[in-house]
PDB file of N, CA and C in Angstrom:
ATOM      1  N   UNK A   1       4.226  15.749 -20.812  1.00  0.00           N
ATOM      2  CA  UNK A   1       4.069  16.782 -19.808  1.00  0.00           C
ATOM      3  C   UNK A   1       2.963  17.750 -20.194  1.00  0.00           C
ATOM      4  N   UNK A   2       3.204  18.057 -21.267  1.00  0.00           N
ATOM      5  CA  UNK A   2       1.967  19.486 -21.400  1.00  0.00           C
ATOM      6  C   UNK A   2       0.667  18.777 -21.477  1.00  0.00           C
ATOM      7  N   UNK A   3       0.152  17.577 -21.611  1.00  0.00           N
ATOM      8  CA  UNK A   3      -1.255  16.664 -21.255  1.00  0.00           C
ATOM      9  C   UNK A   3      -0.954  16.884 -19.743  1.00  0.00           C
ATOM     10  N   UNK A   4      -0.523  16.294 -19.513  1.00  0.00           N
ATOM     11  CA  UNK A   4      -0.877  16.514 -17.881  1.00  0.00           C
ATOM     12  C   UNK A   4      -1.144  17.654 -17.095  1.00  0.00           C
ATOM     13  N   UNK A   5      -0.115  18.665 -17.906  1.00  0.00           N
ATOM     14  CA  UNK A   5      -0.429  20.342 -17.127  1.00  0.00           C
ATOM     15  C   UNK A   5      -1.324  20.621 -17.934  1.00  0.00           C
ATOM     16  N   UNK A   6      -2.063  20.314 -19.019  1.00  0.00           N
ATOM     17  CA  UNK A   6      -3.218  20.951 -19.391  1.00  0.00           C
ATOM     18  C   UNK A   6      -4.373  20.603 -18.311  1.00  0.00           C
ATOM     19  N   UNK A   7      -4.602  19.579 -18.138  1.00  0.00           N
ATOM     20  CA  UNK A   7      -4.966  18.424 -17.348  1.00  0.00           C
ATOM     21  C   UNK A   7      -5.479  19.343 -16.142  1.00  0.00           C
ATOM     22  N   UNK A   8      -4.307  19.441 -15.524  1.00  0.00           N
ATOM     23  CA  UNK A   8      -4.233  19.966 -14.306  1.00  0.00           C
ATOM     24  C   UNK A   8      -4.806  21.319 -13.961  1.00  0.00           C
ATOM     25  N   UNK A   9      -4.147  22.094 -15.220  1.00  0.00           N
ATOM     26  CA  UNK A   9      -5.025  23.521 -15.899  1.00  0.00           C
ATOM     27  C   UNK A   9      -6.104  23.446 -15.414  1.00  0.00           C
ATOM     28  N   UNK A  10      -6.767  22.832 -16.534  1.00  0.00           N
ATOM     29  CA  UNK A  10      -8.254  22.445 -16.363  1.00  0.00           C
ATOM     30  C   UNK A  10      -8.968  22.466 -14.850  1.00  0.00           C
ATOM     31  N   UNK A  11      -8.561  21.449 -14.474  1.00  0.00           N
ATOM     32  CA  UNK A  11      -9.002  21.108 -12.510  1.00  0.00           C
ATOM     33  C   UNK A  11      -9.188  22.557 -11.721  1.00  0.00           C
ATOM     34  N   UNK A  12      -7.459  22.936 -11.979  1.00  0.00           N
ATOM     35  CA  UNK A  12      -7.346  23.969 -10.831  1.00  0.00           C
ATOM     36  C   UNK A  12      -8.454  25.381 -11.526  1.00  0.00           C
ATOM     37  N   UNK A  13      -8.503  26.150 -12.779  1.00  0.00           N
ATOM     38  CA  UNK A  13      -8.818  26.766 -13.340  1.00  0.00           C
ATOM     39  C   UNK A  13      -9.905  26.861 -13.097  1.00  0.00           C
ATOM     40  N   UNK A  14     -10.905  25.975 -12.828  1.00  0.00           N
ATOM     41  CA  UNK A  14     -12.570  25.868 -12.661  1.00  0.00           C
ATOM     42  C   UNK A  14     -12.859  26.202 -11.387  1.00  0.00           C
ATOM     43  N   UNK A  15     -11.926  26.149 -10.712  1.00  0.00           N
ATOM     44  CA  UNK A  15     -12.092  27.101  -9.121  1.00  0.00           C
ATOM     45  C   UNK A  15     -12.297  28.596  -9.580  1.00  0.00           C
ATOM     46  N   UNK A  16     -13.030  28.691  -8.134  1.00  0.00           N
ATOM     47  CA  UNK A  16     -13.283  30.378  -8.266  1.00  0.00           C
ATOM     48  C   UNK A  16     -12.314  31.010  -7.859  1.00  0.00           C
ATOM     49  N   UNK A  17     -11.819  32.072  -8.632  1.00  0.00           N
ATOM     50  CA  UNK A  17     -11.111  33.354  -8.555  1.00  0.00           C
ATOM     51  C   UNK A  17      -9.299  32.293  -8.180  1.00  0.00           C
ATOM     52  N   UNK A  18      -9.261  31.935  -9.412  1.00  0.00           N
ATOM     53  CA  UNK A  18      -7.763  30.963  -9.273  1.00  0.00           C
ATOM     54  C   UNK A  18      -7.065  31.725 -10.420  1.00  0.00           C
ATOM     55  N   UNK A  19      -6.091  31.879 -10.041  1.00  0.00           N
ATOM     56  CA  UNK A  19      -4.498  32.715 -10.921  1.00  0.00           C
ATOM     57  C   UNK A  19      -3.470  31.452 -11.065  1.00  0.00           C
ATOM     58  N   UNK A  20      -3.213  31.717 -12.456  1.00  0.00           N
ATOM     59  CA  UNK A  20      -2.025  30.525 -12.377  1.00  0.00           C
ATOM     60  C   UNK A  20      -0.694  31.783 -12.779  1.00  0.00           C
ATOM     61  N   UNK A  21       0.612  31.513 -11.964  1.00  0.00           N
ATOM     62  CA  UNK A  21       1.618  32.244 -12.740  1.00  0.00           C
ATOM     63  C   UNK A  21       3.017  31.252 -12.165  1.00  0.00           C
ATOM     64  N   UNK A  22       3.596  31.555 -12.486  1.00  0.00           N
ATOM     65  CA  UNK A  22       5.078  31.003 -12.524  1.00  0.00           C
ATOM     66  C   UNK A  22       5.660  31.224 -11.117  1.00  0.00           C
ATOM     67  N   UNK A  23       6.143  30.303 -10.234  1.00  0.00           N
ATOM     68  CA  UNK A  23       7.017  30.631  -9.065  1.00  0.00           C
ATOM     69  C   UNK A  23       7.873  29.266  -8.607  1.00  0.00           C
ATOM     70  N   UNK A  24       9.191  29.575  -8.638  1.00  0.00           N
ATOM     71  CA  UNK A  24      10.431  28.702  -8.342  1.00  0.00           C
ATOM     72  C   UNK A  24      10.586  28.382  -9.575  1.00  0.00           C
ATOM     73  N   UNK A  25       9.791  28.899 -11.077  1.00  0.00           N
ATOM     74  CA  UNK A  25      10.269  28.195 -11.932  1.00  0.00           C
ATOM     75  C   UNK A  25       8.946  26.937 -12.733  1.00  0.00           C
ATOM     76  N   UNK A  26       7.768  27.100 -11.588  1.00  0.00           N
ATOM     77  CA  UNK A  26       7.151  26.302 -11.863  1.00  0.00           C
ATOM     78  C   UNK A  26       5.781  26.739 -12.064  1.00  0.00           C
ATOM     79  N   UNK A  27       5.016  25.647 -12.869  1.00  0.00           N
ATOM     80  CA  UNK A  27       3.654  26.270 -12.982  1.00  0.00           C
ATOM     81  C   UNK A  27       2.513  26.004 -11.646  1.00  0.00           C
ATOM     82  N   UNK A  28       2.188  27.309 -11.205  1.00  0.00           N
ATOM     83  CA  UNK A  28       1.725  27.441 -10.137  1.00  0.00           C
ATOM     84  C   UNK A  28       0.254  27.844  -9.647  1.00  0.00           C
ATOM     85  N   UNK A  29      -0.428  28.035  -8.840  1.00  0.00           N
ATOM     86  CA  UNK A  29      -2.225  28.192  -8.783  1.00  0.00           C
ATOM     87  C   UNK A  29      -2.388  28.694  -7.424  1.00  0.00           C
ATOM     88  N   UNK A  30      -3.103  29.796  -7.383  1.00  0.00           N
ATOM     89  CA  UNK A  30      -3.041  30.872  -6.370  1.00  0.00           C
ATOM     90  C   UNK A  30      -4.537  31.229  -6.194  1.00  0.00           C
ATOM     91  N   UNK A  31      -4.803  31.127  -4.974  1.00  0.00           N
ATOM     92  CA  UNK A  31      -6.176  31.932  -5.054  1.00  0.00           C
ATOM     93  C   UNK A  31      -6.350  32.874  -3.872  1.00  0.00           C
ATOM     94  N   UNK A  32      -6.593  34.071  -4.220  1.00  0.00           N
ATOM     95  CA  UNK A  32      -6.171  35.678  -3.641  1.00  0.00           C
ATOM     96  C   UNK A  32      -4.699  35.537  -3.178  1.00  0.00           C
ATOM     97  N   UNK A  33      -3.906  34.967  -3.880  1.00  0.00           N
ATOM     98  CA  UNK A  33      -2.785  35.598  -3.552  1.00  0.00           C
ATOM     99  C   UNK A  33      -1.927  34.118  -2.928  1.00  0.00           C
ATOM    100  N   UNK A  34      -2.873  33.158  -2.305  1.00  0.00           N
ATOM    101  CA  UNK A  34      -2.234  31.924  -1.851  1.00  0.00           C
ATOM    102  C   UNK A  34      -1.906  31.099  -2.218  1.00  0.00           C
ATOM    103  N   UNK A  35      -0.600  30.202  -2.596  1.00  0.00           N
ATOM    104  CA  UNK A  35      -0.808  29.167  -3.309  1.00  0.00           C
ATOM    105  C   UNK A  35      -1.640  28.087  -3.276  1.00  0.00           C
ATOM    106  N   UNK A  36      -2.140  27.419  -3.403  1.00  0.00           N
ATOM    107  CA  UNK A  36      -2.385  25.872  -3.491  1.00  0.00           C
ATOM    108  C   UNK A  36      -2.500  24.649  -4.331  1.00  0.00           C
ATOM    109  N   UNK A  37      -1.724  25.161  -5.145  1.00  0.00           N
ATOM    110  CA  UNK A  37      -1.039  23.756  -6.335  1.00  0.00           C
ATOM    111  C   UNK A  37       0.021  24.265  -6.830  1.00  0.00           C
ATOM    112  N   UNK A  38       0.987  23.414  -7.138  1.00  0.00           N
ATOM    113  CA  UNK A  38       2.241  23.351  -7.814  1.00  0.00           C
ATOM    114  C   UNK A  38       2.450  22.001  -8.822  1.00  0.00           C
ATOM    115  N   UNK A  39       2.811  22.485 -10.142  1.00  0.00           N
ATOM    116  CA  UNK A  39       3.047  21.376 -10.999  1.00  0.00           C
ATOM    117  C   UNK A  39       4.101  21.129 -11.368  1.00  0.00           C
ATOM    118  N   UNK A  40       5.025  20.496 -10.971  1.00  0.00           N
ATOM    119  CA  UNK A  40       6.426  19.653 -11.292  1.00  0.00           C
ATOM    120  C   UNK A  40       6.760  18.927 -11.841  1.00  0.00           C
ATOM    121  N   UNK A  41       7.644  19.095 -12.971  1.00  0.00           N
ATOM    122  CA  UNK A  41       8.245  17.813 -13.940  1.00  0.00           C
ATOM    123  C   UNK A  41       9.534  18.256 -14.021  1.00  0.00           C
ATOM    124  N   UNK A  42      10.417  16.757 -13.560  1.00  0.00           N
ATOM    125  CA  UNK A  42      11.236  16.632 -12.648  1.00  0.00           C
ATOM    126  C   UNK A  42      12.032  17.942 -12.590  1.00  0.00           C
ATOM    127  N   UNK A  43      11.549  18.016 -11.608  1.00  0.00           N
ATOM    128  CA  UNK A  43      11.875  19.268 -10.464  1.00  0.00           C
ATOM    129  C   UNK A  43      13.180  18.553 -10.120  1.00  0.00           C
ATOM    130  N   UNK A  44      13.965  19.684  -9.977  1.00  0.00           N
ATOM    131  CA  UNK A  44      15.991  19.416  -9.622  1.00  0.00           C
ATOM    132  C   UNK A  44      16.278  17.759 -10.032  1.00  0.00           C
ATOM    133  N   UNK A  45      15.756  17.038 -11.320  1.00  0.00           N
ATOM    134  CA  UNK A  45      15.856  16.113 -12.027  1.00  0.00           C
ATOM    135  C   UNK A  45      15.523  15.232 -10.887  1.00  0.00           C
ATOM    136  N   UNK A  46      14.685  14.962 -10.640  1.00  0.00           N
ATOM    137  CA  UNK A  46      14.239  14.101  -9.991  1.00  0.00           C
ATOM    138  C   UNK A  46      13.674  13.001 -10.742  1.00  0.00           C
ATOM    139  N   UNK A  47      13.149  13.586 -11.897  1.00  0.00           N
ATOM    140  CA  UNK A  47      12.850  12.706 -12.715  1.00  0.00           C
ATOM    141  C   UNK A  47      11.252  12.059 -12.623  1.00  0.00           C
ATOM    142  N   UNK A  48      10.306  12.658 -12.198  1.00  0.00           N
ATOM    143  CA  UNK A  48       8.901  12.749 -11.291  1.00  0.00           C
ATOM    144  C   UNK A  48       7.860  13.756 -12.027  1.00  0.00           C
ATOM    145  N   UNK A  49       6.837  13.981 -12.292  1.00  0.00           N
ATOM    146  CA  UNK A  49       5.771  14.310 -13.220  1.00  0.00           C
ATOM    147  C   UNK A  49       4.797  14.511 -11.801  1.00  0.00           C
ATOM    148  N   UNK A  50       4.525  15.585 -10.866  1.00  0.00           N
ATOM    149  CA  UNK A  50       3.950  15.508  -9.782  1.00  0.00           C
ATOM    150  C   UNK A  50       3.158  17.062  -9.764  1.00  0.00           C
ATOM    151  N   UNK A  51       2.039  16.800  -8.785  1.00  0.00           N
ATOM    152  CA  UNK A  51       1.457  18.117  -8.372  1.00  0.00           C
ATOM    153  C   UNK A  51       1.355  18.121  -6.590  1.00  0.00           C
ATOM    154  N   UNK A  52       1.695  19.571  -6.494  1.00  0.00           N
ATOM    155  CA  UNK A  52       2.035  19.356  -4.870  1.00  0.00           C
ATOM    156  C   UNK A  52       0.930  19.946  -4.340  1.00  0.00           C
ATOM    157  N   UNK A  53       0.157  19.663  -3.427  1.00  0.00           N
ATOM    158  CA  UNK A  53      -1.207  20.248  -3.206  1.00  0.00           C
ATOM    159  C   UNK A  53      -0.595  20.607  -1.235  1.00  0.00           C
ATOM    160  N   UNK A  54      -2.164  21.521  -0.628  1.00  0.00           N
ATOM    161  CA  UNK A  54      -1.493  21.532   0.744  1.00  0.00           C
ATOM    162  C   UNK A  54      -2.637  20.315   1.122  1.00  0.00           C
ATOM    163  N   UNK A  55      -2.284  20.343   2.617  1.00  0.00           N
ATOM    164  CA  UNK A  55      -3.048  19.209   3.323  1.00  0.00           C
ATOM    165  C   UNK A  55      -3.465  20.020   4.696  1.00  0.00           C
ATOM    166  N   UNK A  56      -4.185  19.901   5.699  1.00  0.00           N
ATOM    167  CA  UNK A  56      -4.654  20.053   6.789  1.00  0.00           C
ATOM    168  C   UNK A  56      -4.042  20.343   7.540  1.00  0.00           C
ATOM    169  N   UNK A  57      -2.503  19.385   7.786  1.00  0.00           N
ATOM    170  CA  UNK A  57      -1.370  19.568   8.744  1.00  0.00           C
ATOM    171  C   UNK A  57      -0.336  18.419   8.715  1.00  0.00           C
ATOM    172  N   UNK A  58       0.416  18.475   9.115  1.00  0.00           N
ATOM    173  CA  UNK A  58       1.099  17.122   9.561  1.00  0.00           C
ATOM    174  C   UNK A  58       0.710  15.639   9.239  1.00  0.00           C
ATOM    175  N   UNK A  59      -0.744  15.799  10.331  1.00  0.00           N
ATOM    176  CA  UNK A  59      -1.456  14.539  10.556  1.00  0.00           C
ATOM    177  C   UNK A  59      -1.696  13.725   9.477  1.00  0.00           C
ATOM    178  N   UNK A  60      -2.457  14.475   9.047  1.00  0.00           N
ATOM    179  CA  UNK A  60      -3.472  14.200   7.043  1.00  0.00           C
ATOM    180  C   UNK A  60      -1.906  14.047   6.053  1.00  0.00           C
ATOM    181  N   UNK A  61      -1.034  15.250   6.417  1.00  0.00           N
ATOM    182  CA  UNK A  61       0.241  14.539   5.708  1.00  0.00           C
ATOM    183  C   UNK A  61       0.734  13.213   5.697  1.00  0.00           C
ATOM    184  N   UNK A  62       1.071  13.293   7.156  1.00  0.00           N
ATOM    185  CA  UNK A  62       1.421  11.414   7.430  1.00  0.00           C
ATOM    186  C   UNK A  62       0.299  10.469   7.193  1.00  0.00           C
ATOM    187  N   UNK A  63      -0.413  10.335   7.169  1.00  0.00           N
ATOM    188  CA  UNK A  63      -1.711   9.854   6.812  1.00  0.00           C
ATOM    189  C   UNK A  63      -1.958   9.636   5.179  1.00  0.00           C
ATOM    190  N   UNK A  64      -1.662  10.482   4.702  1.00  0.00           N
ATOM    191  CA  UNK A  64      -1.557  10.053   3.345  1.00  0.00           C
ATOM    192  C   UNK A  64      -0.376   9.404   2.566  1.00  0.00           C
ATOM    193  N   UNK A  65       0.423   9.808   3.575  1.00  0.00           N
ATOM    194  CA  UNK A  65       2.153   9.142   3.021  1.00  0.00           C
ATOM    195  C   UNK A  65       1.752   7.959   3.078  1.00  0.00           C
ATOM    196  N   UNK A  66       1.816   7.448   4.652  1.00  0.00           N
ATOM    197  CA  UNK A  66       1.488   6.109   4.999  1.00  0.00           C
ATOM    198  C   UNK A  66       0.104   5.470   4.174  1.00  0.00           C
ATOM    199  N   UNK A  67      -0.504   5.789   4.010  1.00  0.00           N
ATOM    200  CA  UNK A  67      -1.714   5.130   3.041  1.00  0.00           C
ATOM    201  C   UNK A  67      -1.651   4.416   1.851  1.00  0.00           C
ATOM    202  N   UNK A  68      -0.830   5.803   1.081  1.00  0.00           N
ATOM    203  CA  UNK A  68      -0.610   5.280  -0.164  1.00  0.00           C
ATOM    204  C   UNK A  68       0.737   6.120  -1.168  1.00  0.00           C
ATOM    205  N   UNK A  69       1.727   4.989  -0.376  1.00  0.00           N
ATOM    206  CA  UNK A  69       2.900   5.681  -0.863  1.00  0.00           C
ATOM    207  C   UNK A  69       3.412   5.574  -2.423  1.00  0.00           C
ATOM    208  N   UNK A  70       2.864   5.138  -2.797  1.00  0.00           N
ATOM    209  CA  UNK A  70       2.732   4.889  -4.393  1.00  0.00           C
ATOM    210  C   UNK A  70       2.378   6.339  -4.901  1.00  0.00           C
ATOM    211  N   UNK A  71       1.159   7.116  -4.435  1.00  0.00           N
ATOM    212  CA  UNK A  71       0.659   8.049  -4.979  1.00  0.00           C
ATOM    213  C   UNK A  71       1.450   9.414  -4.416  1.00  0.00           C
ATOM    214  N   UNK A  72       1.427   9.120  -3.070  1.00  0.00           N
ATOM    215  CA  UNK A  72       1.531  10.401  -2.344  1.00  0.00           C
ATOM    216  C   UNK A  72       3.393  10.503  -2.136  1.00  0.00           C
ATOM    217  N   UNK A  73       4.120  12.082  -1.681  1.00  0.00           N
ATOM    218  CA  UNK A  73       5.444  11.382  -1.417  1.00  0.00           C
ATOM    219  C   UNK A  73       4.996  12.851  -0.856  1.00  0.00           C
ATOM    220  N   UNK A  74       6.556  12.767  -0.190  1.00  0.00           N
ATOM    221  CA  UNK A  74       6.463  14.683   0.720  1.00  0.00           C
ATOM    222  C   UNK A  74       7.804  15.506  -0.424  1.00  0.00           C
ATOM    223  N   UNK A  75       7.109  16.601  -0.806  1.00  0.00           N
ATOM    224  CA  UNK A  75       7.917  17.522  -1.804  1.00  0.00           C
ATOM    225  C   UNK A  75       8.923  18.042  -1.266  1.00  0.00           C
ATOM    226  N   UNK A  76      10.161  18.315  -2.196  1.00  0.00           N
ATOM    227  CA  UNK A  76      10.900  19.222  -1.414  1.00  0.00           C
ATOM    228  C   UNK A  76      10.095  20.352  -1.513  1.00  0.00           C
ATOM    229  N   UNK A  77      11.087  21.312  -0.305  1.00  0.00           N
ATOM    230  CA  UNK A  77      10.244  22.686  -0.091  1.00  0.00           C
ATOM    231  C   UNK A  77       9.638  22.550   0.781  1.00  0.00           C
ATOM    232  N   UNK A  78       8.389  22.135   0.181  1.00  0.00           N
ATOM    233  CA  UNK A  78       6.625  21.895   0.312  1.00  0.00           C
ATOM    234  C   UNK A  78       6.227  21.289   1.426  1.00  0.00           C
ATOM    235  N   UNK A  79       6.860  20.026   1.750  1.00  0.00           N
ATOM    236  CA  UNK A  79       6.871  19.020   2.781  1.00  0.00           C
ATOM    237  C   UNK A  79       7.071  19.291   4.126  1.00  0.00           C
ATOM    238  N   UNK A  80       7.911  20.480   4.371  1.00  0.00           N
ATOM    239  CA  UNK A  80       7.751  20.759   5.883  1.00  0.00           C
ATOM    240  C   UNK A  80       6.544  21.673   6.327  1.00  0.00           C
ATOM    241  N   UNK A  81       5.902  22.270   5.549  1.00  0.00           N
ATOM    242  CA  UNK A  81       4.754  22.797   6.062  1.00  0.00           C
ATOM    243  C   UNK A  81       3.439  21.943   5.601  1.00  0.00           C
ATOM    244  N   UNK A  82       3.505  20.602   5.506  1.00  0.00           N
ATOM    245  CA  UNK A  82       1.879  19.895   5.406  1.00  0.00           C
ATOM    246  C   UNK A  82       2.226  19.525   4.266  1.00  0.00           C
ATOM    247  N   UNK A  83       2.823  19.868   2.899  1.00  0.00           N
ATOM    248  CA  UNK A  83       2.173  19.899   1.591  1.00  0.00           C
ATOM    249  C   UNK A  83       2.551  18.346   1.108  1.00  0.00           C
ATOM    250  N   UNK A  84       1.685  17.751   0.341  1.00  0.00           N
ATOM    251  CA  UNK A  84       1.762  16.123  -0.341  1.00  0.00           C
ATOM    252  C   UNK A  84       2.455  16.487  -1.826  1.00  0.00           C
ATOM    253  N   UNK A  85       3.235  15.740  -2.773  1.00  0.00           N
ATOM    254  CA  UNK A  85       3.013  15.468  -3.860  1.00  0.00           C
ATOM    255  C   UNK A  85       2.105  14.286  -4.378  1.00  0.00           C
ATOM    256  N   UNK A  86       0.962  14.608  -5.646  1.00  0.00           N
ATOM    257  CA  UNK A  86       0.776  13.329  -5.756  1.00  0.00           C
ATOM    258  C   UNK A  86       1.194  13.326  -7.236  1.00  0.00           C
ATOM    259  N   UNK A  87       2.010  11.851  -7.874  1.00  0.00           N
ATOM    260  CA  UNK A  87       1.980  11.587  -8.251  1.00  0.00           C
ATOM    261  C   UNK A  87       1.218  11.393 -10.158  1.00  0.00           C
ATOM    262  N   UNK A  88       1.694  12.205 -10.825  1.00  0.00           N
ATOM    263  CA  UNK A  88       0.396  12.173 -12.129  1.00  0.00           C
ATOM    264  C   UNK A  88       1.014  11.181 -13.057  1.00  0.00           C
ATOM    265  N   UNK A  89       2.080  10.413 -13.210  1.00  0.00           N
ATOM    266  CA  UNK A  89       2.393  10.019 -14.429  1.00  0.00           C
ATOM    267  C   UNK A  89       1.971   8.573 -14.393  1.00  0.00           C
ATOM    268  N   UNK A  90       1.811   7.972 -15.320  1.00  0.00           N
ATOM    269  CA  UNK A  90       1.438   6.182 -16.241  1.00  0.00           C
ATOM    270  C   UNK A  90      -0.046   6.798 -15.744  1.00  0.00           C
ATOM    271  N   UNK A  91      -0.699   5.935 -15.150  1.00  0.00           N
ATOM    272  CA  UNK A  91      -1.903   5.850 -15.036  1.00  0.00           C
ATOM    273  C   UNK A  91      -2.936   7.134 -13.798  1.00  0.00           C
ATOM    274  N   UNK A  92      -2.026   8.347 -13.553  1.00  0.00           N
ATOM    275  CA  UNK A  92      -2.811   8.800 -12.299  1.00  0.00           C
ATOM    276  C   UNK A  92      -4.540   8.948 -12.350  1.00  0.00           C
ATOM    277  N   UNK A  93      -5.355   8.884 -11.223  1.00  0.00           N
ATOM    278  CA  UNK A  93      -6.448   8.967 -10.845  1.00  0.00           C
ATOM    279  C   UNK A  93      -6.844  10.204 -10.451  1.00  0.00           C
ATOM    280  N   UNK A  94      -7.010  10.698 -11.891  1.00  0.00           N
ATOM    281  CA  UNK A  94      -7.520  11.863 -12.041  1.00  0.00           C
ATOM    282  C   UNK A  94      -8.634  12.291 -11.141  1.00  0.00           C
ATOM    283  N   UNK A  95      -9.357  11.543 -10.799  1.00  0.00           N
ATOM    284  CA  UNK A  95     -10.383  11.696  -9.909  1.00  0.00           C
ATOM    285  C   UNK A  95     -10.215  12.215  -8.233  1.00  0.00           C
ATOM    286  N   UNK A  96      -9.413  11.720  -8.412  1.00  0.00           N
ATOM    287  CA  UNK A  96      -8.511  11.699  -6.795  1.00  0.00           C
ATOM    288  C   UNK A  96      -7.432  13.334  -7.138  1.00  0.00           C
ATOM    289  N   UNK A  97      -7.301  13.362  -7.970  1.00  0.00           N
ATOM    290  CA  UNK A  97      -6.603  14.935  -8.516  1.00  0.00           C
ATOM    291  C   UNK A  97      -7.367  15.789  -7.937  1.00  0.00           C
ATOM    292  N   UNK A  98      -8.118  15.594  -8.777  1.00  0.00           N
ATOM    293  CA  UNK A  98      -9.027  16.878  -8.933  1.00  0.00           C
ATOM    294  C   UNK A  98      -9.633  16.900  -7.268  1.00  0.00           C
ATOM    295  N   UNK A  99     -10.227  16.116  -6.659  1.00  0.00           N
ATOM    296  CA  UNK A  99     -10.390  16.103  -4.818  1.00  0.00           C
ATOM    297  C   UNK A  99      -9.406  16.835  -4.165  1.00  0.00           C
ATOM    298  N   UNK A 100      -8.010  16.637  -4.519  1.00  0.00           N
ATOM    299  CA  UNK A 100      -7.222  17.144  -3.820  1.00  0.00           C
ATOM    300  C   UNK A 100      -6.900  18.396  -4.199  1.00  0.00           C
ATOM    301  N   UNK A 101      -7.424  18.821  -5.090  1.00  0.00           N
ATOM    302  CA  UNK A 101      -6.563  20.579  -5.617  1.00  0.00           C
ATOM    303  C   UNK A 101      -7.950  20.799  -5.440  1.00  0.00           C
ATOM    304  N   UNK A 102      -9.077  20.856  -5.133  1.00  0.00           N
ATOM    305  CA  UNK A 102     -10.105  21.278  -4.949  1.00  0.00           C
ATOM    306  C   UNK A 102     -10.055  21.787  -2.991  1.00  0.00           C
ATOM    307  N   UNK A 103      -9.853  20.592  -2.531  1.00  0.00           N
ATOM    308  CA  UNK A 103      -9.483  20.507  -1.067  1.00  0.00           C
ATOM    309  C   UNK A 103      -8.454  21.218  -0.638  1.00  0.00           C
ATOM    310  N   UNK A 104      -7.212  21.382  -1.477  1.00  0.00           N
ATOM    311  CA  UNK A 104      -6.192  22.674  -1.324  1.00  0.00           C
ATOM    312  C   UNK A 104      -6.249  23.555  -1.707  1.00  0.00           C
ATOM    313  N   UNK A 105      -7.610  23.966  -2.810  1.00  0.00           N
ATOM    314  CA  UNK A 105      -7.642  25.174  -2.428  1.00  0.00           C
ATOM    315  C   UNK A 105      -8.598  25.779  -1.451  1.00  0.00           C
ATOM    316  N   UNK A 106      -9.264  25.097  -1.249  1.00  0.00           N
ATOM    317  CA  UNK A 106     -10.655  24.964   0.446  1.00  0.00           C
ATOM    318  C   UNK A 106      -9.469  26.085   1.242  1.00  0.00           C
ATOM    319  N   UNK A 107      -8.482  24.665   1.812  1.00  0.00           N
ATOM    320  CA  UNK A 107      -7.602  25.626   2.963  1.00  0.00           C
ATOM    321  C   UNK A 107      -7.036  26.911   2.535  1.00  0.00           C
ATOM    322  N   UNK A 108      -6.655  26.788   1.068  1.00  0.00           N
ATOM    323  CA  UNK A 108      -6.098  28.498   0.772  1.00  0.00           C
ATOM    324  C   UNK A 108      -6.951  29.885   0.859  1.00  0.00           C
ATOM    325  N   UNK A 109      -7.925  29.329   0.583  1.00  0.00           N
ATOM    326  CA  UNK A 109      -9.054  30.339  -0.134  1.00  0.00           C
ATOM    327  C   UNK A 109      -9.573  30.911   1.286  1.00  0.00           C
ATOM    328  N   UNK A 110      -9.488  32.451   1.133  1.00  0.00           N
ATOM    329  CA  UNK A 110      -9.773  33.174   1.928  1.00  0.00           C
ATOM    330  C   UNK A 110     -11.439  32.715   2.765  1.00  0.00           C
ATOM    331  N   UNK A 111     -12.371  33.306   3.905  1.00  0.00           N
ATOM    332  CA  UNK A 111     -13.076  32.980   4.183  1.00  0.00           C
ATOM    333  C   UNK A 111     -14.190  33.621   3.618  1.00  0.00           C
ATOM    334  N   UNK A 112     -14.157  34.951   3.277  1.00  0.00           N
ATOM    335  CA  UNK A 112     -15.183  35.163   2.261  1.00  0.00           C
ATOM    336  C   UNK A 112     -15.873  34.433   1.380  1.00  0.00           C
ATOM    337  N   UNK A 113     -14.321  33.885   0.876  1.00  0.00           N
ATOM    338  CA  UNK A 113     -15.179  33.468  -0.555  1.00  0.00           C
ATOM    339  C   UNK A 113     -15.600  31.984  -0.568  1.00  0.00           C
ATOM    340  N   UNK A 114     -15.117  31.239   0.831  1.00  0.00           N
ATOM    341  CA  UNK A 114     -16.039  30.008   1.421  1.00  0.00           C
ATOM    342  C   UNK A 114     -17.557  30.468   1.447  1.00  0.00           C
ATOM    343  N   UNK A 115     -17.087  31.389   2.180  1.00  0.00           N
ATOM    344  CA  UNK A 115     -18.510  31.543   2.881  1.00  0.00           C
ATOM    345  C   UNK A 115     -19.546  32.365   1.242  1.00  0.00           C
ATOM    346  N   UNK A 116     -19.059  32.293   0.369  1.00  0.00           N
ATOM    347  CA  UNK A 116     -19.682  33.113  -0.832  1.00  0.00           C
ATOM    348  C   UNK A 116     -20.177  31.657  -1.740  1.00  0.00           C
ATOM    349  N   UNK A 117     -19.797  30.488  -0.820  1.00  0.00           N
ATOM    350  CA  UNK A 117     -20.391  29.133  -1.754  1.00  0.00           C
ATOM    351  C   UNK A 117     -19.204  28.273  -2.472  1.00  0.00           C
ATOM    352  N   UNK A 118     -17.874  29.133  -2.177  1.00  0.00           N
ATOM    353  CA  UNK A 118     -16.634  28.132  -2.938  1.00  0.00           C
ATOM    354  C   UNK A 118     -16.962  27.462  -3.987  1.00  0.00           C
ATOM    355  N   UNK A 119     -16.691  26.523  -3.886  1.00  0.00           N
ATOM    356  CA  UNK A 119     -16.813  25.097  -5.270  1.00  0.00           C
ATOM    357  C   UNK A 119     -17.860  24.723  -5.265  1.00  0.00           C
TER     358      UNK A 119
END
């Protein structure tokens, strides 16, 4: 676990103006105040090594479920408003990580600081 949340550290951390602090218990990534990553190991023993990112809406939700249900699953909580888990443990595609907590924090991140050049 702590490779992977370092891991993850790393990704989310290199965003601009990103806060990580603790919420539900979990390690969490905020930017001005919004979430947009959550890191879970097994969460209410689920038994799962996951990061929950947001998505667009619904659509891009189902869309990614259906795509690739191996990677993607819908979080508790998280899942009724858009949000994906993906998947980090055996082999995850870090590459595909880092896209998606980059892309969740796009939608979090206030418009200023889009418009100030984001990522």
């Amino acid at each position: 676990m702590t490779d992977t949340l370092s891991r993850l550290r790393e990704i989310a951390l290199l965003l601009p103006d990103v806060e990580e602090r603790e919420s539900h218990g979990q390690p969490t990534f905020f930017v001005a105040g919004k979430q947009f990553a959550q890191f879970r190991d097994d969460h209410h023993g689920d038994g799962r090594v996951v990061v929950c990112v947001k998505t667009s809406g619904e659509d891009e939700q189902a869309m990614l479920l259906d795509a690739a249900p191996d990677t993607y699953s819908k979080p508790a909580y998280l899942g009724p408003s858009g949000w994906v888990a993906i998947d980090l443990s055996g082999d995850a595609d870090w590459t595909l990580v880092e896209d998606r907590v980059a892309r969740s924090w796009e939608l979090a991140a206030p418009r200023a600081l889009l418009e100030a050049g984001g990522r």
